[in-house]
C-alpha atoms as a PDB file:
ATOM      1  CA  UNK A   1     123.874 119.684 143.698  1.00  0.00           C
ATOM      2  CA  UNK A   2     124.135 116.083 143.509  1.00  0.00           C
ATOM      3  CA  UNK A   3     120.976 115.387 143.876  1.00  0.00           C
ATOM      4  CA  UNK A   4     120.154 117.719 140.871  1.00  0.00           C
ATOM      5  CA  UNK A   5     122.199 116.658 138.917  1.00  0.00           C
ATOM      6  CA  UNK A   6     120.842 112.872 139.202  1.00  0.00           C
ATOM      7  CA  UNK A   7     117.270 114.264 138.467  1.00  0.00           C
ATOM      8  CA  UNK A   8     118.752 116.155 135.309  1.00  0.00           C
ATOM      9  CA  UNK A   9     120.051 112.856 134.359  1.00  0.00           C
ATOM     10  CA  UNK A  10     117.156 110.673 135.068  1.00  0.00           C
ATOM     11  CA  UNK A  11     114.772 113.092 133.377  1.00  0.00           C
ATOM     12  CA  UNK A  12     116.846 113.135 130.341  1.00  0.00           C
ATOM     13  CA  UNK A  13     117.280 109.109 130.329  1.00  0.00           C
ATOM     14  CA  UNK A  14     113.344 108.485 129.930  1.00  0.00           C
ATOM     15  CA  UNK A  15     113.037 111.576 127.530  1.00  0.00           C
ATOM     16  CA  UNK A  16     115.369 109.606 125.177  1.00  0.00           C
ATOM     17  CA  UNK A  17     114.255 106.469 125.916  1.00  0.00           C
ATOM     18  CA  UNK A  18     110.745 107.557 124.871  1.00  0.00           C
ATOM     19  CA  UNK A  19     111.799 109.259 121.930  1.00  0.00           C
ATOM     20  CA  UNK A  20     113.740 106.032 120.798  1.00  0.00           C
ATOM     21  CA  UNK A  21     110.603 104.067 121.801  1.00  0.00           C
ATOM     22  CA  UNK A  22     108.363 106.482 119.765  1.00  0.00           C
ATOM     23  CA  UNK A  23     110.760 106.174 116.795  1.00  0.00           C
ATOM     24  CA  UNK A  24     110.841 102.170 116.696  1.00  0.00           C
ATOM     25  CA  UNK A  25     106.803 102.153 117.333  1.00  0.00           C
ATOM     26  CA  UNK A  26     106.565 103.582 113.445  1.00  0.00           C
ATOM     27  CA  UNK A  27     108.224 102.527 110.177  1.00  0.00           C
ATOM     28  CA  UNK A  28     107.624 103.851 106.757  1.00  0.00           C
ATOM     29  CA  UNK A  29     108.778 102.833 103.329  1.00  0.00           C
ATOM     30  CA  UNK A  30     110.170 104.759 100.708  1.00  0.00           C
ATOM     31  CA  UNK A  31     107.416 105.918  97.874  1.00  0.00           C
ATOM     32  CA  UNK A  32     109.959 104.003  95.499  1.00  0.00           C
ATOM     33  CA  UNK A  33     109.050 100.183  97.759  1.00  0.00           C
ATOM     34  CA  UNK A  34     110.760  97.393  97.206  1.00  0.00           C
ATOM     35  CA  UNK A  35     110.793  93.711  98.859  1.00  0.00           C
ATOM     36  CA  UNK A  36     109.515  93.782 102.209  1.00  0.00           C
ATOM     37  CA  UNK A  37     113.001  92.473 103.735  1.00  0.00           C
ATOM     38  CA  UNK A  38     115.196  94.434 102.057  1.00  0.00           C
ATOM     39  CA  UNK A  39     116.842  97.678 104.495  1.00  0.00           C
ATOM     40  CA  UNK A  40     116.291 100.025 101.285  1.00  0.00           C
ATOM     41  CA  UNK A  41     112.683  99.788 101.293  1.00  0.00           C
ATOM     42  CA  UNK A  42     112.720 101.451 104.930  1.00  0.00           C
ATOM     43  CA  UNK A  43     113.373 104.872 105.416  1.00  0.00           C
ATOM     44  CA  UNK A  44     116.067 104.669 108.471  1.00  0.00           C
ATOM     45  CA  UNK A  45     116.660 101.325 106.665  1.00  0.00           C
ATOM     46  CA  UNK A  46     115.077  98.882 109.157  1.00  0.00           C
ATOM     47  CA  UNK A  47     113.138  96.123 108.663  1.00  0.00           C
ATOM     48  CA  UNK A  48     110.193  95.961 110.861  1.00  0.00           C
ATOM     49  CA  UNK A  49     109.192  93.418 113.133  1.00  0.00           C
ATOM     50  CA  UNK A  50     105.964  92.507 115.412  1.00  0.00           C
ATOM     51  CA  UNK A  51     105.833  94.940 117.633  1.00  0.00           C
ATOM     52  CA  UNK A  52     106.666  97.783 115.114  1.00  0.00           C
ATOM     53  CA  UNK A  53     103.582 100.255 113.238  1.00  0.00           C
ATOM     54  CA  UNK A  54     104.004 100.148 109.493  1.00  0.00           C
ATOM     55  CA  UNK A  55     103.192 102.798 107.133  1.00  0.00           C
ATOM     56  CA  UNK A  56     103.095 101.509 103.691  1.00  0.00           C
ATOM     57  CA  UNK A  57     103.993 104.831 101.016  1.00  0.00           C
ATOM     58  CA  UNK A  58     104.783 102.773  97.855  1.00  0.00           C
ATOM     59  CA  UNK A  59     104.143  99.249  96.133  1.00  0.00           C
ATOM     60  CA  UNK A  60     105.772  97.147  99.152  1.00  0.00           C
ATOM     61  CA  UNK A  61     106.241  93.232  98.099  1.00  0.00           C
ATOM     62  CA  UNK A  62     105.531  91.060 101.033  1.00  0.00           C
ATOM     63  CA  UNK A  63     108.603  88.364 101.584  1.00  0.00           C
ATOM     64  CA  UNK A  64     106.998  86.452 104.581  1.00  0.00           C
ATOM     65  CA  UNK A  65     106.639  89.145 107.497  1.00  0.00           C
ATOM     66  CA  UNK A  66     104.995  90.347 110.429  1.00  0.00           C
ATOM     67  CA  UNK A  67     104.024  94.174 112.227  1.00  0.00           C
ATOM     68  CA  UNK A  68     101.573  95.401 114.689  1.00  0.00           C
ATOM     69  CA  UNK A  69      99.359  97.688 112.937  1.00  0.00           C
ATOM     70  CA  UNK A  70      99.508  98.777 109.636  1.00  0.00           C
ATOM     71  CA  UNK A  71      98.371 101.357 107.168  1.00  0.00           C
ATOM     72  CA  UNK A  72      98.460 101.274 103.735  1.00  0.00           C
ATOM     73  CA  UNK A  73      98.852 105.204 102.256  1.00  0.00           C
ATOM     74  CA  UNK A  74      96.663 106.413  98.766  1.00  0.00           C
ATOM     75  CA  UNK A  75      99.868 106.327  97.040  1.00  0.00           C
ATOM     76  CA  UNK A  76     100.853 102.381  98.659  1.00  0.00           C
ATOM     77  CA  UNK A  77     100.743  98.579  97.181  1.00  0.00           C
ATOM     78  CA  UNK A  78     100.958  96.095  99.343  1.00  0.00           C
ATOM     79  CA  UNK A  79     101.324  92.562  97.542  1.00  0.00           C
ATOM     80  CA  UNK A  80     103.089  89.628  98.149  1.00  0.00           C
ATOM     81  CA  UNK A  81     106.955  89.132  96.177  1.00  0.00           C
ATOM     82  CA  UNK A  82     105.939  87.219  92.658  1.00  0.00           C
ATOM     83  CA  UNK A  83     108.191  83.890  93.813  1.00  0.00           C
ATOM     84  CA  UNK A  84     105.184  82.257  95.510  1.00  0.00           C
ATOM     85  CA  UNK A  85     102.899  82.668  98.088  1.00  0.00           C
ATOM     86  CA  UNK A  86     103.338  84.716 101.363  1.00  0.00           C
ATOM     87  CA  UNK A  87     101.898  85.423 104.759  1.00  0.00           C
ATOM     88  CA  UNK A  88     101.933  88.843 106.448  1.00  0.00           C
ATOM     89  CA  UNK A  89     100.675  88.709 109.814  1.00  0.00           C
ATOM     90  CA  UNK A  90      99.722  91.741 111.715  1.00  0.00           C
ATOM     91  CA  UNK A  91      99.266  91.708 115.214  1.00  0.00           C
ATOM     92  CA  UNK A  92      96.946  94.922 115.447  1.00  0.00           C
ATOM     93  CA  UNK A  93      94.347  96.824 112.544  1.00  0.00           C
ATOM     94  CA  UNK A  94      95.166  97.076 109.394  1.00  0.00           C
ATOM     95  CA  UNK A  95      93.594 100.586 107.381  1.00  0.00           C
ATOM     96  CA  UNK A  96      94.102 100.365 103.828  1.00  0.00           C
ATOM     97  CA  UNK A  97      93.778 103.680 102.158  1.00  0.00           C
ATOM     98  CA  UNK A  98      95.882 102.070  98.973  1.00  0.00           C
ATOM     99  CA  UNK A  99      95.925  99.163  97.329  1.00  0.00           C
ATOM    100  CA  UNK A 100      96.281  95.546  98.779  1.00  0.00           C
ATOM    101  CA  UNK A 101      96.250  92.490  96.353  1.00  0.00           C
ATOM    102  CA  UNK A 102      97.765  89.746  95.024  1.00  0.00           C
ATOM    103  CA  UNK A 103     101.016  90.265  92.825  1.00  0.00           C
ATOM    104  CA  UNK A 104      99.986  90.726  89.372  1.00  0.00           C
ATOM    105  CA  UNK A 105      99.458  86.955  88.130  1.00  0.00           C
ATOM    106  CA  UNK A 106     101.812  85.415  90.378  1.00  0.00           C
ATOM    107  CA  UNK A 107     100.709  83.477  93.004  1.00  0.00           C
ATOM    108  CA  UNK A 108      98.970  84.995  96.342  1.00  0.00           C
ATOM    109  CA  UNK A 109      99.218  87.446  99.600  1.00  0.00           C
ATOM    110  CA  UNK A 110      97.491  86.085 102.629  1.00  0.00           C
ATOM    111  CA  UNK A 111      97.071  88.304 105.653  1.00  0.00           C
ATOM    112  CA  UNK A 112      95.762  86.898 108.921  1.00  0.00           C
ATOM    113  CA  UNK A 113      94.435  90.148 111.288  1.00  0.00           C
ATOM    114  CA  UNK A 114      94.624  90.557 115.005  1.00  0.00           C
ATOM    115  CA  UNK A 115      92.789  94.073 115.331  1.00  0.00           C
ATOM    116  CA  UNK A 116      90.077  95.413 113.189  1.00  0.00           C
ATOM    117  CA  UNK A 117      90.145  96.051 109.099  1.00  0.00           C
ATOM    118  CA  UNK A 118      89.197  99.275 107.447  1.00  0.00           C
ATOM    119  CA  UNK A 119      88.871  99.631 104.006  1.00  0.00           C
ATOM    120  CA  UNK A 120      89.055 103.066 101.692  1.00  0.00           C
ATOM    121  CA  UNK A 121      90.711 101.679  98.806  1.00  0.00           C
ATOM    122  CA  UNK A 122      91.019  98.160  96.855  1.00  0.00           C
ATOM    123  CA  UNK A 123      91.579  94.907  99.115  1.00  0.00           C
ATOM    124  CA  UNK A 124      91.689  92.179  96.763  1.00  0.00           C
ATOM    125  CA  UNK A 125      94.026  89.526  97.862  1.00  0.00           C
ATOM    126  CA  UNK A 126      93.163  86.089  98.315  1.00  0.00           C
ATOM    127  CA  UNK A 127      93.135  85.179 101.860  1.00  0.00           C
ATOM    128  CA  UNK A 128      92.454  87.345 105.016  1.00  0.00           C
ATOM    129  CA  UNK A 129      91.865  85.339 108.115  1.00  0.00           C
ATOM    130  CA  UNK A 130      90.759  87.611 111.246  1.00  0.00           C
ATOM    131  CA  UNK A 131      92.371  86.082 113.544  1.00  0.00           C
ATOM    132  CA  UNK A 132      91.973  88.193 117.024  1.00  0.00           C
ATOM    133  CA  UNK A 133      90.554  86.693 120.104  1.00  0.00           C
ATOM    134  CA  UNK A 134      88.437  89.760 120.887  1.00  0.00           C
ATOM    135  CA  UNK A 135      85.446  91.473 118.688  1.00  0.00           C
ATOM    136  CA  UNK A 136      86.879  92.665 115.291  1.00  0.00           C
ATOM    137  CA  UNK A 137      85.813  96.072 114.156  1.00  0.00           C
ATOM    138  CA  UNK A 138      85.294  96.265 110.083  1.00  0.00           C
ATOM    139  CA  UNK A 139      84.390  99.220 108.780  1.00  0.00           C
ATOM    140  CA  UNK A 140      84.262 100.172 104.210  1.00  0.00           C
ATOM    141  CA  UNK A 141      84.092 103.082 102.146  1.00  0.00           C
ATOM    142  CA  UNK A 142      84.455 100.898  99.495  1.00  0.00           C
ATOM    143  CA  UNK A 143      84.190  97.341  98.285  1.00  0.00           C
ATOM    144  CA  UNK A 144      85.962  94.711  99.828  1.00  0.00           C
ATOM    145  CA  UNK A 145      87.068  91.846  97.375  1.00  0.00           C
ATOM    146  CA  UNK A 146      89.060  89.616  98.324  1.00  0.00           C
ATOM    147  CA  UNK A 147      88.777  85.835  97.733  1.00  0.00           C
ATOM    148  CA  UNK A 148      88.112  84.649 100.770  1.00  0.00           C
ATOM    149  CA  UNK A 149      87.184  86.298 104.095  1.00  0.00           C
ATOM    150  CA  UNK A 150      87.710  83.662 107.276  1.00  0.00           C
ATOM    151  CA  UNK A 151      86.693  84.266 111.147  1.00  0.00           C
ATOM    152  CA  UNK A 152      89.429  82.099 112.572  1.00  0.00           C
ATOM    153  CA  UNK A 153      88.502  82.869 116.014  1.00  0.00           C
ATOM    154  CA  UNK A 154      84.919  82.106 116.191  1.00  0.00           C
ATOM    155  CA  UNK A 155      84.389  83.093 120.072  1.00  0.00           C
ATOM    156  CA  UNK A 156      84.763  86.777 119.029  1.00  0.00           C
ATOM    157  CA  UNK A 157      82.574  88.362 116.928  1.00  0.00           C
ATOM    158  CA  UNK A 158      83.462  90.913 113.630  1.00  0.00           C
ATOM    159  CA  UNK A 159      81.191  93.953 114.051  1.00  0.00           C
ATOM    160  CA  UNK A 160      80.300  95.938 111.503  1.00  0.00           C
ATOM    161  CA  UNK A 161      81.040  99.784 111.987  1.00  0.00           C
ATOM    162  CA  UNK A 162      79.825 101.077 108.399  1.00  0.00           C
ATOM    163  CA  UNK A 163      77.425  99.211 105.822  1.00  0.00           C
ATOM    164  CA  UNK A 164      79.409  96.501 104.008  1.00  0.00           C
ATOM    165  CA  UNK A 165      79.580  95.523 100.973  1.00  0.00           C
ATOM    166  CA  UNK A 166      81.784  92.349  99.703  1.00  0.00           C
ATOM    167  CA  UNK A 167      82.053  91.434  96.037  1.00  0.00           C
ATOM    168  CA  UNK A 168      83.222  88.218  94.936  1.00  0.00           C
ATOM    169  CA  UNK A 169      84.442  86.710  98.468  1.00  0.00           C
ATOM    170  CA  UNK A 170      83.643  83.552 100.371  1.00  0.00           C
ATOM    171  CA  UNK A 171      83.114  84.871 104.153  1.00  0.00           C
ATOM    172  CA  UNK A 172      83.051  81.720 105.971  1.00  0.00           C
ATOM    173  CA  UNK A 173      82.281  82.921 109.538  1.00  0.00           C
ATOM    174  CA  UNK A 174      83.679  79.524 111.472  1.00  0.00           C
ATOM    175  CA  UNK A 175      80.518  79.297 113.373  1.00  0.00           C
ATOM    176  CA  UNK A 176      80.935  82.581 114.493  1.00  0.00           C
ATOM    177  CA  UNK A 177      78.975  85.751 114.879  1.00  0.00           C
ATOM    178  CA  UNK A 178      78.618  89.199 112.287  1.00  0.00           C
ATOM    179  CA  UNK A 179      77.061  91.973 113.986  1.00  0.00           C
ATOM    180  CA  UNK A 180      75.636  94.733 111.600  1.00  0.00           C
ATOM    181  CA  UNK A 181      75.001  98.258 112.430  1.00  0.00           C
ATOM    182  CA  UNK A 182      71.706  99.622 113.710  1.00  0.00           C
ATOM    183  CA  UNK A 183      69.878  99.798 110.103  1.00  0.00           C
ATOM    184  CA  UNK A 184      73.117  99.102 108.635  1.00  0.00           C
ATOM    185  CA  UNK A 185      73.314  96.755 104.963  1.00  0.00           C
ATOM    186  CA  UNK A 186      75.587  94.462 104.274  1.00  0.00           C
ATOM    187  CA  UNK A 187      75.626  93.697 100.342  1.00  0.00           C
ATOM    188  CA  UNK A 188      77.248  90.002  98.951  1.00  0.00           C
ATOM    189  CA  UNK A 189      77.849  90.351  95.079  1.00  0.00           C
ATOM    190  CA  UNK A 190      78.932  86.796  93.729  1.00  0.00           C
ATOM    191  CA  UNK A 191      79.861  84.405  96.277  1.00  0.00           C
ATOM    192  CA  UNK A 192      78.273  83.105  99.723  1.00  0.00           C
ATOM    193  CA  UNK A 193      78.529  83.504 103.426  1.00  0.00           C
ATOM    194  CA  UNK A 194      78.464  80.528 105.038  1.00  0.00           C
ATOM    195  CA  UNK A 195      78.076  78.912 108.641  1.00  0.00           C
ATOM    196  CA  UNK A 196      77.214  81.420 111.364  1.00  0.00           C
ATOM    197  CA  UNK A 197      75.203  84.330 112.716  1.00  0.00           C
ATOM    198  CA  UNK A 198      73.873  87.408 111.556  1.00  0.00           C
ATOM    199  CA  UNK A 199      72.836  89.516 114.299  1.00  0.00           C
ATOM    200  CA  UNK A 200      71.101  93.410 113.685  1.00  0.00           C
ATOM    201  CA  UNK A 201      69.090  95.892 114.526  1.00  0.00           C
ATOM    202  CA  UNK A 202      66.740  96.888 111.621  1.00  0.00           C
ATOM    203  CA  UNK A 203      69.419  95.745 109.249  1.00  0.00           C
ATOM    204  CA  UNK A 204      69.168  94.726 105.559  1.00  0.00           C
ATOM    205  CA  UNK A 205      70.949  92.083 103.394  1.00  0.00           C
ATOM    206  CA  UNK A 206      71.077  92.387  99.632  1.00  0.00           C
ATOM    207  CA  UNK A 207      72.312  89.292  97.891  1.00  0.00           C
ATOM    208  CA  UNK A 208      73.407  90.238  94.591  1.00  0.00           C
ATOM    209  CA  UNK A 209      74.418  88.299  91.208  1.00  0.00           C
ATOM    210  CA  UNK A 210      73.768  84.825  92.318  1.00  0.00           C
ATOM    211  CA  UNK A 211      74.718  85.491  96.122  1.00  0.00           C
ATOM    212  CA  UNK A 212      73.598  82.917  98.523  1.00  0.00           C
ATOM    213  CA  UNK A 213      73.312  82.236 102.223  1.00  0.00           C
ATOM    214  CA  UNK A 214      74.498  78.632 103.545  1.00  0.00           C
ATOM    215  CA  UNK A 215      74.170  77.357 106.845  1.00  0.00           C
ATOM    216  CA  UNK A 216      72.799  80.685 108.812  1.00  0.00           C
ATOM    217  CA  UNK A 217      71.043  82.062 111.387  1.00  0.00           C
ATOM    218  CA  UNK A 218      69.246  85.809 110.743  1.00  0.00           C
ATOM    219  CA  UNK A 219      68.105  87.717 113.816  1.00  0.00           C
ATOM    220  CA  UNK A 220      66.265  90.896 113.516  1.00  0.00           C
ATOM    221  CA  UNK A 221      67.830  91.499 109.737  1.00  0.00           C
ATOM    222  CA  UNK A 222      65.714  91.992 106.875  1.00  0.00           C
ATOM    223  CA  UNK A 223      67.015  90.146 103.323  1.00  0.00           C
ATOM    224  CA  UNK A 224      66.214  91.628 100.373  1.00  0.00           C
ATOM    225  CA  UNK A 225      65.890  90.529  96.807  1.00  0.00           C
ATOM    226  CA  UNK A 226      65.891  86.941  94.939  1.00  0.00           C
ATOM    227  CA  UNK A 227      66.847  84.824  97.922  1.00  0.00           C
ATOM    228  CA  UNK A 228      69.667  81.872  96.672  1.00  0.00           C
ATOM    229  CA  UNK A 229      69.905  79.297  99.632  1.00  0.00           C
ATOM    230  CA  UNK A 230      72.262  76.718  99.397  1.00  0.00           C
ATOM    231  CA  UNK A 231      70.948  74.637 102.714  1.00  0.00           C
ATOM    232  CA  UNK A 232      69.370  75.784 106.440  1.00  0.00           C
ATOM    233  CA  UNK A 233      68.863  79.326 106.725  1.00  0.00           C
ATOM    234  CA  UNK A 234      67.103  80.263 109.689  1.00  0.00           C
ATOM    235  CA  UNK A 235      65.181  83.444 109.866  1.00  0.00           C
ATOM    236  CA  UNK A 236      64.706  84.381 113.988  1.00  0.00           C
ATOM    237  CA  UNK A 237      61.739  86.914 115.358  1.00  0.00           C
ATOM    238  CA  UNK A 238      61.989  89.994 113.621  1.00  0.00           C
ATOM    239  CA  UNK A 239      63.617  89.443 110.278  1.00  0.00           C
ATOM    240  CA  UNK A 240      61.589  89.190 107.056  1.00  0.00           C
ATOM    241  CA  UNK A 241      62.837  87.924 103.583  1.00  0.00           C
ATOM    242  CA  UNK A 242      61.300  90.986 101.182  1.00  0.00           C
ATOM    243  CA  UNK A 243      60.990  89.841  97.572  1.00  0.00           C
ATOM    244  CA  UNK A 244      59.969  93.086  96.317  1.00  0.00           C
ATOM    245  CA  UNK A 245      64.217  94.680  95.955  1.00  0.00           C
END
């Protein structure tokens, strides 16, 4: 009987202590939002920390924070609080089905990324570094325009899952590596990507509205359209530079 009994109560200790583990992995906010430290903004009213997933449901104002992954619902904002600047730094992916951007005329959100970056809304805040030290998935359904785009871990690559297209942002690729799909486009509208690798299969570039290439290296990638180089561009066996699109 005793012995039952201690299974009964060992089974029912790592029930709860998964259920409690499964309830801390995943935090949402309230549709109505609200500052990103504040308990009310929370349903359960906790803040999360790094090793908690985030579910962003309503315009969520970033106070200087940090999550695992997170994932920004059709009905979320993420920005950062209008006082000034502020970081959020996630620790896993980040899929934006919302809207992530700067505050409204007041100052900026940056974001630096550990895991990969989907995108299926608008992502327009100033800075996102990627920051993991393995390969970086990014994948779009639509545009990606944030200011500025940084590979702060050069040694692993960002591969591209879907065709790209940036408008507006500075990738700077830190001497580091973008893989494309097989036949997969990347389009730059505005801007410049600058100091790395682009690496393909039958892929395409399309530099649009005064988009330029500075300090690259193109293997087996074909670039379409008026061609703006700023310096060395170097075009390796199998890519072409097609005037005719």
């Amino acid at each position: 009987m005793r012995r039952r009994n201690l299974f009964l109560a060992l089974t029912l200790a790592i029930f709860f202590a998964t259920s409690f583990t499964d309830l801390k992995a995943q935090i949402q906010s309230t549709t109505g939002g609200g500052a990103w430290n504040d308990t009310l903004t929370w349903v359960g009213w906790k803040i999360p920390g790094a090793s908690d997933d985030v579910l962003i449901n309503g315009p969520v104002d970033v106070t200087g924070a940090e999550c695992k992954n997170l994932q920004v619902q059709p009905t979320g904002i993420l920005q950062n609080r209008s006082y000034t600047n502020y970081t959020l730094r996630v620790h896993g992916s980040i899929t934006n089905n919302g809207v992530i951007r700067n505050y409204p005329d007041r100052h900026n959100l940056y974001l630096t990324v550990d895991g990969d970056i989907f995108n299926n809304g608008e992502w327009s805040n100033s800075y996102t570094y990627l920051t993991g030290s393995s390969d970086q998935n990014l994948g779009f359904t639509h545009e990606f325009s944030g200011y500025r785009l940084e590979d702060a871990d050069p040694e692993s690559a960002m591969i591209a899952s879907t065709d790209l297209t940036f408008k507006g942002t500075k990738i700077d690729l830190k001497g580091g590596t973008l893989a494309l799909s097989q036949g997969g486009k990347l389009y730059i509208n505005g801007e410049w990507l600058y100091n790395g690798n682009i690496v393909g299969n039958g892929s395409e570039i399309y530099l649009l509205n005064n988009a330029f290439l500075e300090r690259v290296t193109v293997d087996n990638v074909s670039v379409k359209g008026v061609i703006n180089v700023f310096s060395s561009v170097a075009m390796e066996e199998e890519s072409v530079i097609d005037l005719n699109q």
